[in-house]
Protein backbone atom coordinates (compact mmCIF):
# COMPACT_ATOMS: atom_id res chain seq x y z
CA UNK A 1 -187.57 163.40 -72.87
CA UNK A 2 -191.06 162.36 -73.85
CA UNK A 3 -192.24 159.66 -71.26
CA UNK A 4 -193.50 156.88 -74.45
CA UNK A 5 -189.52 157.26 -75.21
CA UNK A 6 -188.16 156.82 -71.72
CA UNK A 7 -189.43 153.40 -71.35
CA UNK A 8 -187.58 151.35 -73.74
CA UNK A 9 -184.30 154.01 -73.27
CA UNK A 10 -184.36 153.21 -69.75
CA UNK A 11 -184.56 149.47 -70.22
CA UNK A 12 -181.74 149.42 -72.71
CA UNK A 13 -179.78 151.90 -70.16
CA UNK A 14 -179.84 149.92 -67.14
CA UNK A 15 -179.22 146.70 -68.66
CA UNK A 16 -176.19 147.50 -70.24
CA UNK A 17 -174.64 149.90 -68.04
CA UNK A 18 -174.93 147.82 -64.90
CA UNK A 19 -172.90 144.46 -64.85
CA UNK A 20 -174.89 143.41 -61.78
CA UNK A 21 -177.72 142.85 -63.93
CA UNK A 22 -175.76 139.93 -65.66
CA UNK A 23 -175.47 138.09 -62.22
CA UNK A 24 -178.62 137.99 -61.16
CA UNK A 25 -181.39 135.58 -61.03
CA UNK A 26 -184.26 136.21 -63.00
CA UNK A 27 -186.56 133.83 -61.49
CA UNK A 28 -185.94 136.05 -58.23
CA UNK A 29 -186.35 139.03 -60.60
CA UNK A 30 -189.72 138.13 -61.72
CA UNK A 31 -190.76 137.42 -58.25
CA UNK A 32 -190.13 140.70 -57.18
CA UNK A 33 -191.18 142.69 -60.08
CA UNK A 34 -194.61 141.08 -59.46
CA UNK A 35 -194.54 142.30 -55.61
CA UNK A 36 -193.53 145.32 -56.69
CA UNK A 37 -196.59 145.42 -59.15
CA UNK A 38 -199.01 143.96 -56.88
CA UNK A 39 -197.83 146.91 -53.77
CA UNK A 40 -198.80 149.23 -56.90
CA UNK A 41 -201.98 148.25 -58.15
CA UNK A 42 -203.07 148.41 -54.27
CA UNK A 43 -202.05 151.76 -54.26
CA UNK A 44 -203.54 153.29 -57.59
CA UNK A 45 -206.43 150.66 -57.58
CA UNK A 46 -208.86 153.92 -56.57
CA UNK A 47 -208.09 155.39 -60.11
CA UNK A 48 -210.00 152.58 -61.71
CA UNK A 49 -212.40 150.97 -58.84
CA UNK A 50 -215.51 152.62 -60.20
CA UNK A 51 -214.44 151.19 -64.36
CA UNK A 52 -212.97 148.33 -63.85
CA UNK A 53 -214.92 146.11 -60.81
CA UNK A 54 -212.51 145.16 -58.50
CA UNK A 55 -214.80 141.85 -58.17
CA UNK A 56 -213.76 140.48 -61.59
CA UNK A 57 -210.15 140.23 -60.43
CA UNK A 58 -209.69 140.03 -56.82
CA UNK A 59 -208.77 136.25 -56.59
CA UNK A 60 -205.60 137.19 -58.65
CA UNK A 61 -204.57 140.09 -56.37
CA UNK A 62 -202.43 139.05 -53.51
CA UNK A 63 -200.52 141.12 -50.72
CA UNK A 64 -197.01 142.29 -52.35
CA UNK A 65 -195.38 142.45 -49.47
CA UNK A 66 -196.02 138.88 -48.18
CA UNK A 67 -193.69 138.12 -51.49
CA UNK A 68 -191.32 140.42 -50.28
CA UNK A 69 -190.77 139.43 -46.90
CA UNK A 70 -190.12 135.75 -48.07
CA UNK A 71 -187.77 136.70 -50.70
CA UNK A 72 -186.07 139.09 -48.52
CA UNK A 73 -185.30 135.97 -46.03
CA UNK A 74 -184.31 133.80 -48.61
CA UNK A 75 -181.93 136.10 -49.81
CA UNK A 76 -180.45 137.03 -46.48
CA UNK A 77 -180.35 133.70 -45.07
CA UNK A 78 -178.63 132.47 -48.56
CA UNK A 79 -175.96 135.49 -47.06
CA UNK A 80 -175.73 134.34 -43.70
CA UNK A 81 -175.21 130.63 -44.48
CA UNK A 82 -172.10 131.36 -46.37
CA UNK A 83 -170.97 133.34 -43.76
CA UNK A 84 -171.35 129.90 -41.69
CA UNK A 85 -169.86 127.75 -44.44
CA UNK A 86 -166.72 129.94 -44.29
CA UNK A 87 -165.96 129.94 -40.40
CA UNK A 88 -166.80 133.56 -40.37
CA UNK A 89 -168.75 133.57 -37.27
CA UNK A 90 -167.52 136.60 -35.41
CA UNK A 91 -168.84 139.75 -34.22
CA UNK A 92 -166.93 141.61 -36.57
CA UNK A 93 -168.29 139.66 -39.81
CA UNK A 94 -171.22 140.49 -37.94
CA UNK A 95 -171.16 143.78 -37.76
CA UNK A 96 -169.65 143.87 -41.31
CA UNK A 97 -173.34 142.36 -42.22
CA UNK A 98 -175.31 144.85 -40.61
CA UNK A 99 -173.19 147.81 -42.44
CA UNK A 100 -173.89 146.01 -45.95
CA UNK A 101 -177.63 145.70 -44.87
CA UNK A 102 -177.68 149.48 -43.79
CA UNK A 103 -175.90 151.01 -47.14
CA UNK A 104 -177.91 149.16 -48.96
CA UNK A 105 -181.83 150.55 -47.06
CA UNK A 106 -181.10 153.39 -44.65
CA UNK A 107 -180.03 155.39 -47.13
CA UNK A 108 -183.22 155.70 -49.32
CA UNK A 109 -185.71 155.40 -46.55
CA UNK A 110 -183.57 158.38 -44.50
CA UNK A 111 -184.13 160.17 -47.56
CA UNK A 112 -187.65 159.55 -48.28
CA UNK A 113 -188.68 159.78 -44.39
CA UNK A 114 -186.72 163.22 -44.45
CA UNK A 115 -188.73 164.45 -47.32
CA UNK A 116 -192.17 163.83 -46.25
CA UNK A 117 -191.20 165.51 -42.65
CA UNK A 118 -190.22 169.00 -44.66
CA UNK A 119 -193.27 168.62 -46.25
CA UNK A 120 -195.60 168.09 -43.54
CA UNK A 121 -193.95 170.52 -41.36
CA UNK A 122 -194.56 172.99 -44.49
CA UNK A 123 -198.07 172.33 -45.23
CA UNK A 124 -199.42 171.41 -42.02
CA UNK A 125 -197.50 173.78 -39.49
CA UNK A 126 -196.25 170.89 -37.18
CA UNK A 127 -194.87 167.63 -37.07
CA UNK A 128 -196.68 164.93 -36.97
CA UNK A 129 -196.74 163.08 -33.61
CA UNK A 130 -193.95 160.63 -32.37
CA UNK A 131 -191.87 161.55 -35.64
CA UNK A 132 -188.66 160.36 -34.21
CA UNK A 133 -189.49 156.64 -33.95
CA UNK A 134 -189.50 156.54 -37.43
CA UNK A 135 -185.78 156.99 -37.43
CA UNK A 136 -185.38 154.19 -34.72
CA UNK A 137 -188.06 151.70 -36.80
CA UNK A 138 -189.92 151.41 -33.26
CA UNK A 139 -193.15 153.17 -34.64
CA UNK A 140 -194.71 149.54 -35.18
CA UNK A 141 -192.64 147.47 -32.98
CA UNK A 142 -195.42 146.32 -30.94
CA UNK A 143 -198.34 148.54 -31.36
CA UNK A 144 -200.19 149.60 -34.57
CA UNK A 145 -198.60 152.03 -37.25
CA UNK A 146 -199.55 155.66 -37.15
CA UNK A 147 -201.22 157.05 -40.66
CA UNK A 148 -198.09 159.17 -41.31
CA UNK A 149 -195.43 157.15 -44.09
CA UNK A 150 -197.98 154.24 -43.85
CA UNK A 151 -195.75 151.94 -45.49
CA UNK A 152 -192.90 152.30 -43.45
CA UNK A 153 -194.35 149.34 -41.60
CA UNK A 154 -192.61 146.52 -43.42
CA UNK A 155 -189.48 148.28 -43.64
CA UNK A 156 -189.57 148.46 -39.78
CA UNK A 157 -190.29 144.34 -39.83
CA UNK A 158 -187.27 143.57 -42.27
CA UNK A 159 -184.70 146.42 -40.20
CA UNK A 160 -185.97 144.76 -36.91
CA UNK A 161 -185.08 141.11 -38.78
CA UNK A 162 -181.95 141.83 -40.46
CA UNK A 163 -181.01 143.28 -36.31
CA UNK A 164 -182.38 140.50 -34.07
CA UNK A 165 -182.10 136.96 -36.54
CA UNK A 166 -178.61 137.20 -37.36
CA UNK A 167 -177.81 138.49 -33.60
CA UNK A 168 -179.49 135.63 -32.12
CA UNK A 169 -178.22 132.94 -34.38
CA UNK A 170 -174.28 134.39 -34.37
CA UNK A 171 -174.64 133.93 -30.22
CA UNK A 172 -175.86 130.41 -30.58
CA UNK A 173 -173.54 129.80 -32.93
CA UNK A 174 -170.60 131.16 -30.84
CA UNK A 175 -171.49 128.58 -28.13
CA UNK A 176 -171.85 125.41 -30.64
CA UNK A 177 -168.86 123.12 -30.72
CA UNK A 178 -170.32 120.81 -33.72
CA UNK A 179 -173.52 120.62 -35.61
CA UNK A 180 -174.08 124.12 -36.48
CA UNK A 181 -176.36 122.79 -39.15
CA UNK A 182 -178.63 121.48 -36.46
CA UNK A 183 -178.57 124.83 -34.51
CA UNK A 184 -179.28 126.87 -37.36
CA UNK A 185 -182.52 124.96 -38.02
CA UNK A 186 -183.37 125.23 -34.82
CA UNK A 187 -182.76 128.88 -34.50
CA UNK A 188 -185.35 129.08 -37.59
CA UNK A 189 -188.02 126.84 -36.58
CA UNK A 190 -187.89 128.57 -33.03
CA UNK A 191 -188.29 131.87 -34.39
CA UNK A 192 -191.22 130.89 -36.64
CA UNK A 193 -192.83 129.03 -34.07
CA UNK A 194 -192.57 131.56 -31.52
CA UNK A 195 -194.07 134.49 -33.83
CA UNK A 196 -196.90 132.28 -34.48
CA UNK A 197 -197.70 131.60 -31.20
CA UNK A 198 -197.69 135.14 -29.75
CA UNK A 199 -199.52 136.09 -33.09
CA UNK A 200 -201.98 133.55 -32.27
CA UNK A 201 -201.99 135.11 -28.83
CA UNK A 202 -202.60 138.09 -30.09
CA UNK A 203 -205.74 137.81 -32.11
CA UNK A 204 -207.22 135.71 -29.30
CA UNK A 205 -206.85 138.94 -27.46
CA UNK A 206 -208.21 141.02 -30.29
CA UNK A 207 -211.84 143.15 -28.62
CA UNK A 208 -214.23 144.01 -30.96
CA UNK A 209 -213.90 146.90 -33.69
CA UNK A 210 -210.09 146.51 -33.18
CA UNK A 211 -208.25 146.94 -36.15
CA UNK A 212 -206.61 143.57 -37.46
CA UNK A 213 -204.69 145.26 -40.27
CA UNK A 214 -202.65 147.41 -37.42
CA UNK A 215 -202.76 145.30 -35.00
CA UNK A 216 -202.09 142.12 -36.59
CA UNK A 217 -200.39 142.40 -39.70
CA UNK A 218 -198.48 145.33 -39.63
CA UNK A 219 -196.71 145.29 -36.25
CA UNK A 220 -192.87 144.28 -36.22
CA UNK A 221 -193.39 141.32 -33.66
CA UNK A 222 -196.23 139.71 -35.33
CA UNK A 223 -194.95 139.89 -38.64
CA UNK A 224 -191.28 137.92 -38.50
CA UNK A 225 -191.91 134.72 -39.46
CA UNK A 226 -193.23 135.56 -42.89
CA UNK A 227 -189.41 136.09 -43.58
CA UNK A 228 -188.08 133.95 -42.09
CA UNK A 229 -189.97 131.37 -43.92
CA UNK A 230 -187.41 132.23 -46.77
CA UNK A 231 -184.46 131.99 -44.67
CA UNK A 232 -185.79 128.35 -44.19
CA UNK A 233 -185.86 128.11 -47.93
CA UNK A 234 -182.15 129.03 -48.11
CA UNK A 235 -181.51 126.51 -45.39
CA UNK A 236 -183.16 123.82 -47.59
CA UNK A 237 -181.28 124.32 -50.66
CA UNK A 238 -177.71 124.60 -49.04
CA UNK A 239 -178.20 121.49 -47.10
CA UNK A 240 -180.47 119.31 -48.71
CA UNK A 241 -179.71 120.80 -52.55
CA UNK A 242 -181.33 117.36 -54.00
CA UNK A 243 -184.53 117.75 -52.22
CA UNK A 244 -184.35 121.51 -53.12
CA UNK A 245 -184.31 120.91 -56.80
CA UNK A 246 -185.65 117.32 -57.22
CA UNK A 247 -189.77 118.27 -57.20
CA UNK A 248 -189.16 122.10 -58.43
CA UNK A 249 -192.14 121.97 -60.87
CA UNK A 250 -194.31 119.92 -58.52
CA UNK A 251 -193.63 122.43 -55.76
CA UNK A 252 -194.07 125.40 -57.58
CA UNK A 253 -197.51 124.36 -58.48
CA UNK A 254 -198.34 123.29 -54.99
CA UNK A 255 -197.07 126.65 -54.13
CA UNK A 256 -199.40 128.37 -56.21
CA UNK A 257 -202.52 126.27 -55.33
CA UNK A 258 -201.95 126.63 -51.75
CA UNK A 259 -201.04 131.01 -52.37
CA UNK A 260 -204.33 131.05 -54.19
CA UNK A 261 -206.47 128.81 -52.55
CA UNK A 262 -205.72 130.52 -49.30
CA UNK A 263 -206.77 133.68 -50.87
CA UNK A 264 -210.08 132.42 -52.32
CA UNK A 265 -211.08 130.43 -48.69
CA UNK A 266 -209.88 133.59 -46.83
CA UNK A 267 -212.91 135.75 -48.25
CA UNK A 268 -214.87 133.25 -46.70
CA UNK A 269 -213.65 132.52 -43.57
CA UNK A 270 -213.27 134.67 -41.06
CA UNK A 271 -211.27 132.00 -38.55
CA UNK A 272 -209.26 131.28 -41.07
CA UNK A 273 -208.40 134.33 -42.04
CA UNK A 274 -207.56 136.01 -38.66
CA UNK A 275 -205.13 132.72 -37.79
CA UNK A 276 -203.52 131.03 -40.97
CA UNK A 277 -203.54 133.47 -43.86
CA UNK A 278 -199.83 135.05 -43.07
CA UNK A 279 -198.91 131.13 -42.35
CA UNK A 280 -200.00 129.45 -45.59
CA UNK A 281 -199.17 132.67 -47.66
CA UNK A 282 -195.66 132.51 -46.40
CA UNK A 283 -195.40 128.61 -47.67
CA UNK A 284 -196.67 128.71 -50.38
CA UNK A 285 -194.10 131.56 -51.37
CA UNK A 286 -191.37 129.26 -50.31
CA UNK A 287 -192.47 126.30 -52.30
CA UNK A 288 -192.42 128.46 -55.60
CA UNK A 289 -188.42 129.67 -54.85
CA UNK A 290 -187.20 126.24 -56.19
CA UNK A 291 -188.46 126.99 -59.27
CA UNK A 292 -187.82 130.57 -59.51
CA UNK A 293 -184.13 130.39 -58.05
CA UNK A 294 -183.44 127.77 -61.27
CA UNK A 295 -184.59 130.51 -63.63
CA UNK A 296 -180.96 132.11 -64.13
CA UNK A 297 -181.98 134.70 -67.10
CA UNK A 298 -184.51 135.70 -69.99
CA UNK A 299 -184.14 137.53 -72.88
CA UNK A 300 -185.53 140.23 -75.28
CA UNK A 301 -188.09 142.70 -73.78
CA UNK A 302 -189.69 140.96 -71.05
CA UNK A 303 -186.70 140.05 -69.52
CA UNK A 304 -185.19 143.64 -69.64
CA UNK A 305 -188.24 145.07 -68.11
CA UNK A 306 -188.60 142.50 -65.78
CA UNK A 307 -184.80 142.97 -64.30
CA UNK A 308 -185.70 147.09 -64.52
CA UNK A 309 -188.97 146.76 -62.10
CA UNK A 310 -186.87 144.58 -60.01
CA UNK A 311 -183.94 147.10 -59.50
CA UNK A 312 -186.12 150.11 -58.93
CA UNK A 313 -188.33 148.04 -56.85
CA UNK A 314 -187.27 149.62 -53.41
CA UNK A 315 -187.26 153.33 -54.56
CA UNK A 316 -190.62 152.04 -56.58
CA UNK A 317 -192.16 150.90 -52.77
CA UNK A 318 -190.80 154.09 -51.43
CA UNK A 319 -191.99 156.90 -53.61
CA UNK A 320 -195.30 155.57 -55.03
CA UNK A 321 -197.81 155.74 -52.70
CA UNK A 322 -196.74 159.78 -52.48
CA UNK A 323 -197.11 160.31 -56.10
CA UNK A 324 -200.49 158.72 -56.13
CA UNK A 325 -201.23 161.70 -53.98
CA UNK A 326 -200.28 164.07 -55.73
CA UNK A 327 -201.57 162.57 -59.24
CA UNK A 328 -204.78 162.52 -57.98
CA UNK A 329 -204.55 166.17 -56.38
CA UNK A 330 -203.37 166.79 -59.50
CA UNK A 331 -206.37 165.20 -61.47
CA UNK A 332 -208.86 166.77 -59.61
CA UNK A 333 -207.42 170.53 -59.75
CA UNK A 334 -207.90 169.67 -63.50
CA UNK A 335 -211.71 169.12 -62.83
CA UNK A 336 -211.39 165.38 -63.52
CA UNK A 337 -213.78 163.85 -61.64
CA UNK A 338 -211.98 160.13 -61.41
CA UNK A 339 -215.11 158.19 -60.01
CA UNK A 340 -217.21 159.57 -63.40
CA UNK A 341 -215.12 159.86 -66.07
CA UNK A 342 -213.85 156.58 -66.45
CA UNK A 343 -210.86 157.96 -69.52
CA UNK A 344 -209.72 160.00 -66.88
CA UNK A 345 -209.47 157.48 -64.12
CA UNK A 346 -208.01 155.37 -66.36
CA UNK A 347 -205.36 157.73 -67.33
CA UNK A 348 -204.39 158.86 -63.90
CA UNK A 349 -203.95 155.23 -63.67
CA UNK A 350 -201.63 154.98 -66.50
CA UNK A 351 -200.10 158.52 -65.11
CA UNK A 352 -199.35 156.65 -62.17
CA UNK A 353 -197.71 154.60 -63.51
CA UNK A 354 -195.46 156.24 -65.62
CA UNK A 355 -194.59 158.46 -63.31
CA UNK A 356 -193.65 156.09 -60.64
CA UNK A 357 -190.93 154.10 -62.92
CA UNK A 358 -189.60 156.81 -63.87
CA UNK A 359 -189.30 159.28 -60.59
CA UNK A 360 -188.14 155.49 -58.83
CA UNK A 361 -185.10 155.40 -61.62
CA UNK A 362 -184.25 158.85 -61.47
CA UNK A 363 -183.50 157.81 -57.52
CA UNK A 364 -182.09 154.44 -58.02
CA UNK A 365 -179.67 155.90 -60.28
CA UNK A 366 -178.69 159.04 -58.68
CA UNK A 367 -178.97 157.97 -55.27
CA UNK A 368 -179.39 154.99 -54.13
CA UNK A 369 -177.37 152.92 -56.23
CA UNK A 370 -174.43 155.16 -55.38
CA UNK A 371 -175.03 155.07 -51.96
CA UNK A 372 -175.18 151.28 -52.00
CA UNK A 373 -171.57 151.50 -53.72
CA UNK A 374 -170.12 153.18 -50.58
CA UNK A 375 -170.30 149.74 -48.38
CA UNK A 376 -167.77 148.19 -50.30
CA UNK A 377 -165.44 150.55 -48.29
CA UNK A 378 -166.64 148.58 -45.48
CA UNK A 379 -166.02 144.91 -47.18
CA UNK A 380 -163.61 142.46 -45.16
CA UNK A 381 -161.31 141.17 -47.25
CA UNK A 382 -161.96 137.77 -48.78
CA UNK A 383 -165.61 138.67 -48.12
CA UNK A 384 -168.37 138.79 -50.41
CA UNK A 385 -172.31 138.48 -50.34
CA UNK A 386 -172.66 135.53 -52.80
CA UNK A 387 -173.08 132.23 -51.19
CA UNK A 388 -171.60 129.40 -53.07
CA UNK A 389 -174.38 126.67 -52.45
CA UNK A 390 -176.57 129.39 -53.91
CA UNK A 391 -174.25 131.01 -56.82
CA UNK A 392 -175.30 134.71 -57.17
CA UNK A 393 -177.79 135.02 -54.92
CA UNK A 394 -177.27 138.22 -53.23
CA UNK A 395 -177.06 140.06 -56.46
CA UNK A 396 -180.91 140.13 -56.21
CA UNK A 397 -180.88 141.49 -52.96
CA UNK A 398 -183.05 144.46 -53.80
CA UNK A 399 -185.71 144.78 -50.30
């Protein structure tokens, strides 16, 4: 099928095919497409760098992941709250949590990770070193990422998360006779404090000409609070629902003032950026969810390629950093010379693209969305993933 035909067929495909789509939230939708699109553009922005400045746009480019890691804890923590509300506090519902978690990420990653090993073992002779902690997500726990499956690194931060949040807060919770409300938002402010403090602690120890990227922002223990900013954002609008959706426009504009601003004053900074940037990009991500979680659907177009982005999005994180590759090995076999001819970079962008969407919904479809389907074998009865303070909410559970 020609690609200018698989666009719109895919969009009508997936959003009548899949009655998920009609539960979710498209505020939450559009927050992740635009992650999604943001990871993308960081990864294909070489195609175009020497056409299209990268100085007459970089205040609007933010880090996509920083959006996912918030969403991801708002989601979550909108999970684990009803799981609160109903009594279910038991290491069984627990463990029922972590399987749901698992079908839903290991799959694709396993996959993926799998993949890239054959390959490198084919075209390289070898493996490349300390493989096997990529299976265990300990390749970043607390020291920086190796080049190999670069982004890995934030799946390792939400696995580690999704393990060690809900562990800690289930024993606290075991041990509380009343106010679990209280504990809960204790558990989260502890946990955000804590990561800041040892991040803190561990720029102060930073020597010179060490890498702050590895170091700093892409190392599992350094990186937690970002989501569990969100998980404070699903604490907020269970329990105090009226302050939750009182100031929604006010807050959403805040929210972006304070995501932008930080990433104008951050260019010019350095002490600002090294200590606050992950802070101040995490709240202002939580102050736009009010908004966004009120947006319930769209229509026409936008909305259907919107929700599409948004589904794929995790195969989409996965795959397209490899197919960059390989488009521009491809480009330059061709003779293209990308930094020159600016019709070819700017196809190979385009290429990218394409070819992303549609490799990511070949594996949403034929893998990972049936692999997802197997945890419902695993579902307690009763149970479900929607909380009712936040009606639908982990139907956009999609990082």
């Amino acid at each position: 099928m020609p690609l200018f035909t698989f666009w719109p067929t895919a969009i009508t495909f997936t959003y009548v095919s899949n009655p998920a789509t009609n539960k979710r939230i498209y505020g939450l939708d559009i927050l992740r497409a635009i992650a999604i699109a943001y990871v993308m553009h960081w990864h294909g922005q070489h195609f175009i760098d020497a056409h299209i400045p990268y100085s007459a746009y970089r205040w609007l480019i933010l880090d996509g992941v920083d959006l996912f890691f918030v969403l991801s804890g708002f989601l979550i923590g909108g999970i684990l709250l009803r799981m609160v509300a109903e009594g279910t506090v038991t290491f069984k519902s627990l463990g029922h949590f972590w399987i749901r978690r698992w079908f839903r990420t290991l799959p694709n990653y396993f996959l993926v990770l799998t993949f890239l090993l054959v390959t490198y073992q084919l075209f390289r002779g070898g493996l490349p070193g300390k493989w096997y902690e990529y299976f265990f997500f300990v390749q970043n726990f607390n020291s920086p990422h190796p080049v190999f499956f670069s982004e890995a690194w934030s799946l390792s931060v939400e696995e580690w998360f999704y393990f060690l949040v809900p562990l800690g807060l289930f024993l606290l919770l075991l041990f509380a006779k009343s106010n679990k409300k209280a504990v809960i938002l204790s558990w989260i402010l502890f946990v955000i404090a804590a990561v800041t403090i040892y991040r803190t602690y561990r720029i102060l120890t930073l020597e010179p000409g060490d890498n702050y990227n590895l170091l700093i922002r892409r190392e599992v223990l350094t990186r937690l609070d970002s989501i569990m900013y969100g998980v404070l954002g699903a604490y907020i609008s269970q329990y105090h629902a009226s302050i939750w959706k009182r100031h929604a426009n006010f807050y959403f504009i805040l929210g972006l003032m304070v995501i932008f601003g930080t990433r104008i004053y951050l260019e010019y900074n350095t002490v600002f950026s090294l200590y606050w940037q992950f802070t101040l990009m995490s709240i202002g991500i939580l102050f736009l969810l009010p908004k966004l979680s009120s947006i319930k659907t769209g229509k026409g177009l936008p909305y259907r390629s919107i929700t599409l982005i948004s589904i794929i999005s995790y195969s989409m994180y996965l795959l397209n950093h490899r197919i960059d590759v390989v488009i521009e090995a491809l480009f330059k076999k061709a003779g293209a010379d990308l930094s020159v001819n600016a019709a070819a970079g700017i196809a190979a962008y385009i290429v990218f693209w394409l070819v992303s969407i549609g490799s990511s919904y070949l594996l949403y479809s034929y893998f990972e969305k049936p692999m997802t389907r197997l945890r419902e074998r695993f579902k307690p009865n009763g149970a479900g993933d929607t909380n009712p303070a936040i009606p639908n909410i982990s139907s956009n559970f999609q990082s």
